[in-house]
PDB file of N, CA and C in Angstrom:
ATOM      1  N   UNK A   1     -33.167  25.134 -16.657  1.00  0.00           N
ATOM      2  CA  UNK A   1     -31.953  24.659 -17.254  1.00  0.00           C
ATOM      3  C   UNK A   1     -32.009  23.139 -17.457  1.00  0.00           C
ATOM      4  N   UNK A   2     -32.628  21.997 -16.197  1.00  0.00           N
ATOM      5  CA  UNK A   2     -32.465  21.162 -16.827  1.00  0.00           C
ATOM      6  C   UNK A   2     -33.418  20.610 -17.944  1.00  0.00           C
ATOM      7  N   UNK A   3     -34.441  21.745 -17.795  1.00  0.00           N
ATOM      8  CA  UNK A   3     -35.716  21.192 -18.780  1.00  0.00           C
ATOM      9  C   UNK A   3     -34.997  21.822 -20.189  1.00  0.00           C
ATOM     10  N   UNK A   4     -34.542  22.723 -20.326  1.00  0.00           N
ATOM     11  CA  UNK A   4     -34.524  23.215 -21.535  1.00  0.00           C
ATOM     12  C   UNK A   4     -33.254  22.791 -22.413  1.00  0.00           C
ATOM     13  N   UNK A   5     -32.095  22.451 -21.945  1.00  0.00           N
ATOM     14  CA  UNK A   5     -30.942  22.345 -22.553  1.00  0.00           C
ATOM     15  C   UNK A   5     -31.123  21.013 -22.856  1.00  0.00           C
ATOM     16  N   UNK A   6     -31.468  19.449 -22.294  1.00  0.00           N
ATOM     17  CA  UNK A   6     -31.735  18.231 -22.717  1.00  0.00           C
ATOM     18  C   UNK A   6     -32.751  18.689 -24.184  1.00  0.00           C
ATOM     19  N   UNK A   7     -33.612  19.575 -23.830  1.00  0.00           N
ATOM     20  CA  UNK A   7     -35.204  19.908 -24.660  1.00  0.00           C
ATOM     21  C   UNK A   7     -34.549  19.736 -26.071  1.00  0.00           C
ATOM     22  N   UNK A   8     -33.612  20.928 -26.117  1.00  0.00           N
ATOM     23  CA  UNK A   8     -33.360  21.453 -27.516  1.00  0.00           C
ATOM     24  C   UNK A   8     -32.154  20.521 -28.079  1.00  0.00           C
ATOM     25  N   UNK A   9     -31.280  20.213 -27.418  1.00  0.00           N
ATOM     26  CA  UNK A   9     -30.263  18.904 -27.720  1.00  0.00           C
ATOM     27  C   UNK A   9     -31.176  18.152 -28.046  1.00  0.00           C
ATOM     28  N   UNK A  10     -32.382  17.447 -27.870  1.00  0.00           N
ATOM     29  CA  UNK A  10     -32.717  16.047 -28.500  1.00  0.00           C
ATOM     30  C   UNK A  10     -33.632  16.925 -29.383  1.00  0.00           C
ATOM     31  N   UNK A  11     -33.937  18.194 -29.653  1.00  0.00           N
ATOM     32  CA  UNK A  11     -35.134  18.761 -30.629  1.00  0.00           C
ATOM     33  C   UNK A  11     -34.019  18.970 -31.960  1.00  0.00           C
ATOM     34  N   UNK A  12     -32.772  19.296 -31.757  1.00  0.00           N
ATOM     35  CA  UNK A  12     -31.987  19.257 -32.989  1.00  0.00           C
ATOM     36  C   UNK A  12     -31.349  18.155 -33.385  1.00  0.00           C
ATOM     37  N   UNK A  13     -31.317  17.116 -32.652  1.00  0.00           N
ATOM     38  CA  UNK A  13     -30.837  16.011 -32.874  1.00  0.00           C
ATOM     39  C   UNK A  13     -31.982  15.392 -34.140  1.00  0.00           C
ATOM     40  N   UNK A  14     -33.111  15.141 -33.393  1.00  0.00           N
ATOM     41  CA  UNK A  14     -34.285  14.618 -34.352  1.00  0.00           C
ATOM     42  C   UNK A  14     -34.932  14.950 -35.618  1.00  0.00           C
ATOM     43  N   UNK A  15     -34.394  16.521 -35.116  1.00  0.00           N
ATOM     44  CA  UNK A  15     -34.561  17.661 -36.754  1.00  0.00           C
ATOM     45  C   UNK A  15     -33.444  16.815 -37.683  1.00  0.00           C
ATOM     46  N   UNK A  16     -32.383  17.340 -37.321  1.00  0.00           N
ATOM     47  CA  UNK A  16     -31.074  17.008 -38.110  1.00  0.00           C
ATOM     48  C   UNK A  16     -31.247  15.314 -38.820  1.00  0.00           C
ATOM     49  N   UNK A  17     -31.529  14.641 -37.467  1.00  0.00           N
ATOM     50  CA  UNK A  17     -31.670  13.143 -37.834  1.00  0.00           C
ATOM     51  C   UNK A  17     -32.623  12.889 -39.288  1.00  0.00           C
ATOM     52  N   UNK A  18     -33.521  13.542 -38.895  1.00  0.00           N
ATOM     53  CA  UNK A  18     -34.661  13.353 -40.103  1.00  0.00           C
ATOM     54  C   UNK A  18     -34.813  13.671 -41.610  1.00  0.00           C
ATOM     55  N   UNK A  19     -33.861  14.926 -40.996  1.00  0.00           N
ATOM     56  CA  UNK A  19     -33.489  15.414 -42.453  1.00  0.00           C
ATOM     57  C   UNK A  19     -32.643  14.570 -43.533  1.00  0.00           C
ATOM     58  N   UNK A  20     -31.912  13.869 -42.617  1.00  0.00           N
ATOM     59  CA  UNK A  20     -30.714  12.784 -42.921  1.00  0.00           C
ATOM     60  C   UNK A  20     -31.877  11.881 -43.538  1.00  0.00           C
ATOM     61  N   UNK A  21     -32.885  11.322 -42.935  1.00  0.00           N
ATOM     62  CA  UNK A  21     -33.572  10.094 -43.341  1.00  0.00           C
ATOM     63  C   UNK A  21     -34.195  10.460 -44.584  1.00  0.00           C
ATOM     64  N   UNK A  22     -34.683  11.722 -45.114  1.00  0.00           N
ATOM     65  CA  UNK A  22     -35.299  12.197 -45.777  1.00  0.00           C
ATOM     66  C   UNK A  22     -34.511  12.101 -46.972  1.00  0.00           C
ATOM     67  N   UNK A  23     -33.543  12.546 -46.779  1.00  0.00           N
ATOM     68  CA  UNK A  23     -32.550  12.923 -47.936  1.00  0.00           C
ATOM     69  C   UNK A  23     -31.887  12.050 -48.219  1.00  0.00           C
ATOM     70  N   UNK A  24     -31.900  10.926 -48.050  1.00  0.00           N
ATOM     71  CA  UNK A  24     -31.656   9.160 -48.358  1.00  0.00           C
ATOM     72  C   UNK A  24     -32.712   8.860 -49.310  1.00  0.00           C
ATOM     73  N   UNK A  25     -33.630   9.516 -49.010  1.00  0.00           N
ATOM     74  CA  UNK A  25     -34.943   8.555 -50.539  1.00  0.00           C
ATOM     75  C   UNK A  25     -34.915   9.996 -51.375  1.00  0.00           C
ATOM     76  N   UNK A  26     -33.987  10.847 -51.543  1.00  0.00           N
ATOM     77  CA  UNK A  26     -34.057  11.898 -52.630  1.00  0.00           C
ATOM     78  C   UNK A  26     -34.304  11.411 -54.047  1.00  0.00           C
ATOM     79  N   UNK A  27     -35.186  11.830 -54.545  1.00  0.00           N
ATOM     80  CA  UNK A  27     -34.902  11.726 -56.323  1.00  0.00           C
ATOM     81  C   UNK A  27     -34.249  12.636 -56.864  1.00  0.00           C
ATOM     82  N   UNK A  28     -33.367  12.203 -57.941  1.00  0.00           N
ATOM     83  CA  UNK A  28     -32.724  13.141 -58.822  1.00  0.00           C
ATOM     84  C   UNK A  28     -33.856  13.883 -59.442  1.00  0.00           C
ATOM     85  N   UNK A  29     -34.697  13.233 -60.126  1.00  0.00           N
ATOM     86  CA  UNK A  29     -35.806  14.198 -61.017  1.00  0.00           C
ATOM     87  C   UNK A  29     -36.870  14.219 -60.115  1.00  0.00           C
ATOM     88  N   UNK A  30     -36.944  14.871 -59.441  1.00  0.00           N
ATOM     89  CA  UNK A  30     -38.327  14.704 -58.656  1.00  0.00           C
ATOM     90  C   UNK A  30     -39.044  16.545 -58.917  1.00  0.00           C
ATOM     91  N   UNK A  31     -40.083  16.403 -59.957  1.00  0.00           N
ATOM     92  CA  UNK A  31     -40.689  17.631 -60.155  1.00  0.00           C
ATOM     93  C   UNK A  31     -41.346  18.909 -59.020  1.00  0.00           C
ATOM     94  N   UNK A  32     -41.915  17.724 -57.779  1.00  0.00           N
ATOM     95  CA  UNK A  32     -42.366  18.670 -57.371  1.00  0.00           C
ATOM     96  C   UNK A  32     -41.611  18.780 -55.483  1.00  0.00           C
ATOM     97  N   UNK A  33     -40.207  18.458 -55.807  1.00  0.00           N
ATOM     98  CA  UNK A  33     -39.332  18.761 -54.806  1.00  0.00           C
ATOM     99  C   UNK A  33     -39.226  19.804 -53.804  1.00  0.00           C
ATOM    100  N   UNK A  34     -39.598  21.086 -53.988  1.00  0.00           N
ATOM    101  CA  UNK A  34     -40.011  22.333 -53.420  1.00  0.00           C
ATOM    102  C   UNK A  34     -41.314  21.739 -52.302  1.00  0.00           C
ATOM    103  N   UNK A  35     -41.864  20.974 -52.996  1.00  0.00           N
ATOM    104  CA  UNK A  35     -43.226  21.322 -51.869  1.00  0.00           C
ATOM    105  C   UNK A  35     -42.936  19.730 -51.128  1.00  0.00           C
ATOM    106  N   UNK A  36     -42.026  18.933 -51.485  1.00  0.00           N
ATOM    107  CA  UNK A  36     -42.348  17.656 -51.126  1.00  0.00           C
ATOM    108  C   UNK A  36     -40.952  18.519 -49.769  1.00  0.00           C
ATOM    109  N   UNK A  37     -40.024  19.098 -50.301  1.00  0.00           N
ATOM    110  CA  UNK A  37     -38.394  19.195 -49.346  1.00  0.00           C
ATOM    111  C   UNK A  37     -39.579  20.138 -47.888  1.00  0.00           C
ATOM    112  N   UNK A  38     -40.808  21.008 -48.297  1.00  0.00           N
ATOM    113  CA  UNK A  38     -41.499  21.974 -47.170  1.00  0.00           C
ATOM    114  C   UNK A  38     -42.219  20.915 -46.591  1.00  0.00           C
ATOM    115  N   UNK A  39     -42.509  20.108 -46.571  1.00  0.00           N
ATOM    116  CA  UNK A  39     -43.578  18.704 -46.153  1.00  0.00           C
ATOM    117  C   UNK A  39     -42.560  18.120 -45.227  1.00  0.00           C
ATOM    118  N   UNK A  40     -41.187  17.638 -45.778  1.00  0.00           N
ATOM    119  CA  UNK A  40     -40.571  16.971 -44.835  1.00  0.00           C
ATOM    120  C   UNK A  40     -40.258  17.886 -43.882  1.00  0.00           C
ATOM    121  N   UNK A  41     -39.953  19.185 -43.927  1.00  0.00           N
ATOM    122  CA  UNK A  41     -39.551  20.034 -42.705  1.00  0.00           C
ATOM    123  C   UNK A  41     -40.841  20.182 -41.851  1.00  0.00           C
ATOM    124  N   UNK A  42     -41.495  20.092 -42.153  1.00  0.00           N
ATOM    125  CA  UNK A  42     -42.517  20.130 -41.350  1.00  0.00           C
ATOM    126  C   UNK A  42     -42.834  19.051 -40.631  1.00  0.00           C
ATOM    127  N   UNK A  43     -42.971  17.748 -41.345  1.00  0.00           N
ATOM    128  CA  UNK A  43     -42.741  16.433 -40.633  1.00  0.00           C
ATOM    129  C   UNK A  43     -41.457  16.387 -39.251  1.00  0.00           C
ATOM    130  N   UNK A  44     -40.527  17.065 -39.915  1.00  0.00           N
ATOM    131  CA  UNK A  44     -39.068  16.528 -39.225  1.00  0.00           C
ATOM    132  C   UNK A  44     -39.983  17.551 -37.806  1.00  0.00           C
ATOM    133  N   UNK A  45     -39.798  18.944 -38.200  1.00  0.00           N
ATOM    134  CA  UNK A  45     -40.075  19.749 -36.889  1.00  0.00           C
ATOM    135  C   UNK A  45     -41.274  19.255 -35.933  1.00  0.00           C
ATOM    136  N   UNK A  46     -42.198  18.586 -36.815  1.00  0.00           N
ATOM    137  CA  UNK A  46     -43.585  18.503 -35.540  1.00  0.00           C
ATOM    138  C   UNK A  46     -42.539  16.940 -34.583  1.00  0.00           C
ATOM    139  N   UNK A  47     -42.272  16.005 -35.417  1.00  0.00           N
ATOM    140  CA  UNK A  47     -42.034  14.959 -34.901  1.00  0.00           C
ATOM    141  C   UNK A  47     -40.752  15.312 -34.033  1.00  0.00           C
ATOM    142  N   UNK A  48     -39.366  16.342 -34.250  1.00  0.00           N
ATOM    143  CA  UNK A  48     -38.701  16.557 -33.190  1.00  0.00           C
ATOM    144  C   UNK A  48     -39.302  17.559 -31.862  1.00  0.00           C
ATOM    145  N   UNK A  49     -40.243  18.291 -32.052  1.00  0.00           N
ATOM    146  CA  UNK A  49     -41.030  19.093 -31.151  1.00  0.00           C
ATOM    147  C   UNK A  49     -41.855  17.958 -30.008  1.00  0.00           C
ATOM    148  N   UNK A  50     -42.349  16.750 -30.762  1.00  0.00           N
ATOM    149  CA  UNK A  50     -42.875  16.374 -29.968  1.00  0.00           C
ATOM    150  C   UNK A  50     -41.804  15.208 -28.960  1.00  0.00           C
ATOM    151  N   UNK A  51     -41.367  14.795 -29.649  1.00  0.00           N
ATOM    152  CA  UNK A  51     -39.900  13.465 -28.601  1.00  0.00           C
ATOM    153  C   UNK A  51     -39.160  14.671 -27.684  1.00  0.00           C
ATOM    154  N   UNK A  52     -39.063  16.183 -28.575  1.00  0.00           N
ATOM    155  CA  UNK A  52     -38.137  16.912 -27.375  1.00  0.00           C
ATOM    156  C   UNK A  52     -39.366  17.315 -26.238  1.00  0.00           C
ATOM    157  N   UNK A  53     -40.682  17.671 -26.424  1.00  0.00           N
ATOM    158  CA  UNK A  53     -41.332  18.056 -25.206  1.00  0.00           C
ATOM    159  C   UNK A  53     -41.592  16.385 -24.185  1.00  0.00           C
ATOM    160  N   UNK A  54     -41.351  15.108 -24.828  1.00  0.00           N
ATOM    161  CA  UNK A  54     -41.410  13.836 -24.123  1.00  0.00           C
ATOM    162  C   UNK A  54     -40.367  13.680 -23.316  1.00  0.00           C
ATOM    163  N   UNK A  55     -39.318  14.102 -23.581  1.00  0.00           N
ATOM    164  CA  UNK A  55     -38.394  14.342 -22.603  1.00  0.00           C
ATOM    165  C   UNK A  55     -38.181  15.353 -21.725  1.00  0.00           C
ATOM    166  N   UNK A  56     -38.643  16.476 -21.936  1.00  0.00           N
ATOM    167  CA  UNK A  56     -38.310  17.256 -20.597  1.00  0.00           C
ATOM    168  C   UNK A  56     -39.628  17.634 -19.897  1.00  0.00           C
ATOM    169  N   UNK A  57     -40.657  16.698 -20.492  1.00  0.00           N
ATOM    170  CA  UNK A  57     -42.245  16.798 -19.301  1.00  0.00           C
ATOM    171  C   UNK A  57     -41.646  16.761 -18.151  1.00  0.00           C
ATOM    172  N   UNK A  58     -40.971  15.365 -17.819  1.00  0.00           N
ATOM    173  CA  UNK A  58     -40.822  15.408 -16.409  1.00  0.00           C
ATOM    174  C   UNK A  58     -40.709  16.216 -15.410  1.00  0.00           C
ATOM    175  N   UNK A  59     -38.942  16.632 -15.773  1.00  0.00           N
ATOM    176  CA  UNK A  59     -38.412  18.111 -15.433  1.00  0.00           C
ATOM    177  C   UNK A  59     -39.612  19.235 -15.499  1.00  0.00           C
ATOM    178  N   UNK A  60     -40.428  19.506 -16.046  1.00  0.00           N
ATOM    179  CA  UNK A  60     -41.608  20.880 -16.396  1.00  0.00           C
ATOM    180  C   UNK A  60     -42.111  20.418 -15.112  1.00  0.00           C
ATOM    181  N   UNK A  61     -42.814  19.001 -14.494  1.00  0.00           N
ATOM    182  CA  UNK A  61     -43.807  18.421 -13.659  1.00  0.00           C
ATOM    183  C   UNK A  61     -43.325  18.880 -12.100  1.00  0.00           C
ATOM    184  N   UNK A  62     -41.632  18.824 -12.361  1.00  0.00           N
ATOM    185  CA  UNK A  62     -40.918  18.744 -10.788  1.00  0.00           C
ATOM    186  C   UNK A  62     -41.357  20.273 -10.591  1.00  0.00           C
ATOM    187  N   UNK A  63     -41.143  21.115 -11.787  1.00  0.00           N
ATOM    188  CA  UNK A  63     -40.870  22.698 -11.652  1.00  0.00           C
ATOM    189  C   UNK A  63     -41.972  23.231 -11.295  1.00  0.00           C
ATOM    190  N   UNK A  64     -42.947  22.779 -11.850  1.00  0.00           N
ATOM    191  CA  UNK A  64     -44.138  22.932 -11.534  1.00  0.00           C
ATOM    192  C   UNK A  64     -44.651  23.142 -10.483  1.00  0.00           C
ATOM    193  N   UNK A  65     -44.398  21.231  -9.349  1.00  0.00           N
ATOM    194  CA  UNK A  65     -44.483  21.090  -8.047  1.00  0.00           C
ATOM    195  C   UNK A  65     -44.062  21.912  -6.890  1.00  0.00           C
ATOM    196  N   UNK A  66     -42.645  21.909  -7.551  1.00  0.00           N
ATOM    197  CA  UNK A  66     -42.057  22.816  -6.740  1.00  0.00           C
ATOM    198  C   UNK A  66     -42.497  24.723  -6.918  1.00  0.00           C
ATOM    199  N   UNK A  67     -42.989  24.970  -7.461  1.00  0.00           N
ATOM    200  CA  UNK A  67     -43.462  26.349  -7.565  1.00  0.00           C
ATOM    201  C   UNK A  67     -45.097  26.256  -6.900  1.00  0.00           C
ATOM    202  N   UNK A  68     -45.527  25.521  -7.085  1.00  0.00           N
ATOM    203  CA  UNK A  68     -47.169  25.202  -6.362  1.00  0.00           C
ATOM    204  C   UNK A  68     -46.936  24.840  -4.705  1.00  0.00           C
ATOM    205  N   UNK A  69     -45.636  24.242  -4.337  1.00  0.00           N
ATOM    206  CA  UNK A  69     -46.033  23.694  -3.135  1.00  0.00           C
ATOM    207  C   UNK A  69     -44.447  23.918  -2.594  1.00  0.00           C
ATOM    208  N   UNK A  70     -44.056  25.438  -1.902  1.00  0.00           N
ATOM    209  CA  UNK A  70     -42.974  25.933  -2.044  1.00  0.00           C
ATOM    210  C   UNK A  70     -42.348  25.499  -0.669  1.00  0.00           C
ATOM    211  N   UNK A  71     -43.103  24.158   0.100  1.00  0.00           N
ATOM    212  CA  UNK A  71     -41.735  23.470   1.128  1.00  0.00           C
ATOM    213  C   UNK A  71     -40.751  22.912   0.468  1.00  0.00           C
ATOM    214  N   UNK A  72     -41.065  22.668  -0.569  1.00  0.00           N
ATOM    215  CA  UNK A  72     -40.345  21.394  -1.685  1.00  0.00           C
ATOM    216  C   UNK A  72     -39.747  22.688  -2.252  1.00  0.00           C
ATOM    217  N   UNK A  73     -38.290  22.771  -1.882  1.00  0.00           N
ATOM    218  CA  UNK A  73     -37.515  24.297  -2.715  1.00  0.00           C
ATOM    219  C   UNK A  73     -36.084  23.120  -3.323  1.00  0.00           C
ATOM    220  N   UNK A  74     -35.556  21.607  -3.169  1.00  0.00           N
ATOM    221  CA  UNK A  74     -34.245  20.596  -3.670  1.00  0.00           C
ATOM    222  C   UNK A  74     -35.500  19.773  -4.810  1.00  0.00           C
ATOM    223  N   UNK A  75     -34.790  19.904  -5.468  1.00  0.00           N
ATOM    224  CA  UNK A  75     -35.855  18.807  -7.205  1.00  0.00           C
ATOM    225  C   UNK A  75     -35.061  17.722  -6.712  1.00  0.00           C
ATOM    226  N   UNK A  76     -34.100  17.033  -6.315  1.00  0.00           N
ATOM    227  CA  UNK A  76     -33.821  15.513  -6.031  1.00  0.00           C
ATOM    228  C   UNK A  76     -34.594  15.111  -5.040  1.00  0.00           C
ATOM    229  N   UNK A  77     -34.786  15.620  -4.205  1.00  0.00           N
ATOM    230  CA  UNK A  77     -35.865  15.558  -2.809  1.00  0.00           C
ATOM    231  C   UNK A  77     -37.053  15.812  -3.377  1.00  0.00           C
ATOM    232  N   UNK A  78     -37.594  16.525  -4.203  1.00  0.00           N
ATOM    233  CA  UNK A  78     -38.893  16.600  -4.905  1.00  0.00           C
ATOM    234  C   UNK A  78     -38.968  15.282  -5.699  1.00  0.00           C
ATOM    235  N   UNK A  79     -38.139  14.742  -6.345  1.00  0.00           N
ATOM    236  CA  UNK A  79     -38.647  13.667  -7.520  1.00  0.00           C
ATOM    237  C   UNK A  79     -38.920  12.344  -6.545  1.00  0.00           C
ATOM    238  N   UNK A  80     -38.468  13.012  -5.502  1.00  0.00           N
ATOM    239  CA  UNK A  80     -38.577  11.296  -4.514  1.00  0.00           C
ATOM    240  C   UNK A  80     -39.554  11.435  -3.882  1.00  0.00           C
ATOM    241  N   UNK A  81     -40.719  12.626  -3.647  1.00  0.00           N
ATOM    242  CA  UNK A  81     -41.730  12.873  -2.967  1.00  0.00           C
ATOM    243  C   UNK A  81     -42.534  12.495  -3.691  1.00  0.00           C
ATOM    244  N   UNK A  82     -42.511  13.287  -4.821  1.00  0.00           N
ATOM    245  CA  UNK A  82     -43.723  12.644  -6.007  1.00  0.00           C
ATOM    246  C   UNK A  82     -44.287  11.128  -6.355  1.00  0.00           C
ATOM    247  N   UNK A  83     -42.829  10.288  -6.359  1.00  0.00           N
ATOM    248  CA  UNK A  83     -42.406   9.410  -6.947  1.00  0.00           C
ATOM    249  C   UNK A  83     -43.074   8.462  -6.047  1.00  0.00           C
ATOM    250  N   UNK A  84     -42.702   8.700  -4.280  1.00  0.00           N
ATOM    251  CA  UNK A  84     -43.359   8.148  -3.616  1.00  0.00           C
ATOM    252  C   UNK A  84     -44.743   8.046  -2.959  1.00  0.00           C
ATOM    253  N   UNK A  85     -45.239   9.181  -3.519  1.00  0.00           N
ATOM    254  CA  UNK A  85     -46.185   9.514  -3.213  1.00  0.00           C
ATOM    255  C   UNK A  85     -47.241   9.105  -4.290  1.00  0.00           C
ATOM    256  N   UNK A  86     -46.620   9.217  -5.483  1.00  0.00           N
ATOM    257  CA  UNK A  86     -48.148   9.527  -6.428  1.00  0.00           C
ATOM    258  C   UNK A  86     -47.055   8.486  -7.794  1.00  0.00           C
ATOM    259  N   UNK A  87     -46.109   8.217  -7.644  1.00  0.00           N
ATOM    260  CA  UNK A  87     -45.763   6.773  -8.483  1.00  0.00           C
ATOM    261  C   UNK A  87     -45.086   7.597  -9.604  1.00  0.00           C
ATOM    262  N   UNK A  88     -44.489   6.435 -10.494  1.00  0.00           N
ATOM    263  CA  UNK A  88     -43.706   7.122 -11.824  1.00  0.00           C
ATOM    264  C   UNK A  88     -44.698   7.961 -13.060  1.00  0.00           C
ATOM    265  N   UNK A  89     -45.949   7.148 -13.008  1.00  0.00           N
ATOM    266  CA  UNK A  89     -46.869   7.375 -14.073  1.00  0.00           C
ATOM    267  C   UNK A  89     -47.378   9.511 -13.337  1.00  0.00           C
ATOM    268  N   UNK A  90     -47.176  10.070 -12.792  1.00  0.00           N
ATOM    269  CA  UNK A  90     -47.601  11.419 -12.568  1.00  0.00           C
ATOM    270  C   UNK A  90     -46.393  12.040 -13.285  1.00  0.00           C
ATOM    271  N   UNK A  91     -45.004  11.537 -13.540  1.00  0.00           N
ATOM    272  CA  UNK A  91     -44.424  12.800 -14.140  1.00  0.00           C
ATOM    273  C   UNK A  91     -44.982  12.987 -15.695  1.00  0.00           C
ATOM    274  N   UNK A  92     -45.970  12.034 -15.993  1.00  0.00           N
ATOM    275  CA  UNK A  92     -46.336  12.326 -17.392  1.00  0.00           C
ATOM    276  C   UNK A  92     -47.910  12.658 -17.353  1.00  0.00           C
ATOM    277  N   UNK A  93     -47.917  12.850 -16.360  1.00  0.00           N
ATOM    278  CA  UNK A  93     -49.781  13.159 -16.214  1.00  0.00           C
ATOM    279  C   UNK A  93     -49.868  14.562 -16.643  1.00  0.00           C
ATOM    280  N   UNK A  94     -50.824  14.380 -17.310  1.00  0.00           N
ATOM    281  CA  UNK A  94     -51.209  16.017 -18.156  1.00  0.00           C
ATOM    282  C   UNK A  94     -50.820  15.907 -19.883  1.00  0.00           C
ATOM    283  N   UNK A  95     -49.786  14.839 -19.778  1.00  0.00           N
ATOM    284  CA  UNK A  95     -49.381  14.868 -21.140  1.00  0.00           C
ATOM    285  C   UNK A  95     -50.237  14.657 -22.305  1.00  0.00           C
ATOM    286  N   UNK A  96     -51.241  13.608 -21.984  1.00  0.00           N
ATOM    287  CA  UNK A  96     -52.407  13.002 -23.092  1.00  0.00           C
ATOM    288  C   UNK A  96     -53.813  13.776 -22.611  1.00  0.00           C
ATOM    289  N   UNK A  97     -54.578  13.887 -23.268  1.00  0.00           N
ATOM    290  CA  UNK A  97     -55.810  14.977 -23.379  1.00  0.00           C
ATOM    291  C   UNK A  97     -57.032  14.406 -22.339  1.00  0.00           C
TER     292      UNK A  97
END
């Protein structure tokens, strides 16, 4: 719950947002509008897919922890174990290749 409901609130926010940005440089005559309007949806979706999975890594990292290492059963008491233990930079570890 808390990974997923922030997830999709900022994944439709950024959709919606983009579409907005998109549709600000519309041309009236623009011939090949069909394939240029499928380009931006695709733009809008990869780029809100990726800011919404940047925000709820964290949350995925605690859930994670806590399912691997089941003394840790409170996520406020988990984010302070991690945190102290292994620093801010681990709730995003795994994220880059």
């Amino acid at each position: 719950m808390f990974r997923d409901i922030p997830s999709f609130g900022v994944y439709f926010y950024v959709y919606d947002y983009s579409q907005i940005v998109f549709h600000t440089k519309e041309k009236e005559n623009d011939e090949n509008k069909t394939a240029r309007v499928v380009v931006e949806k695709i733009i809008a979706g990869a780029l809100a897919g990726q800011i919404s999975w940047l925000t709820c890594f964290p949350f995925d990292v605690v859930k994670s922890y806590i399912q691997y290492h089941p003394e840790h059963t409170k996520m406020l008491e988990t984010i302070r174990h991690i945190y102290a233990r292994h620093g801010a930079g681990h709730f995003f570890k795994g994220l880059s290749p």
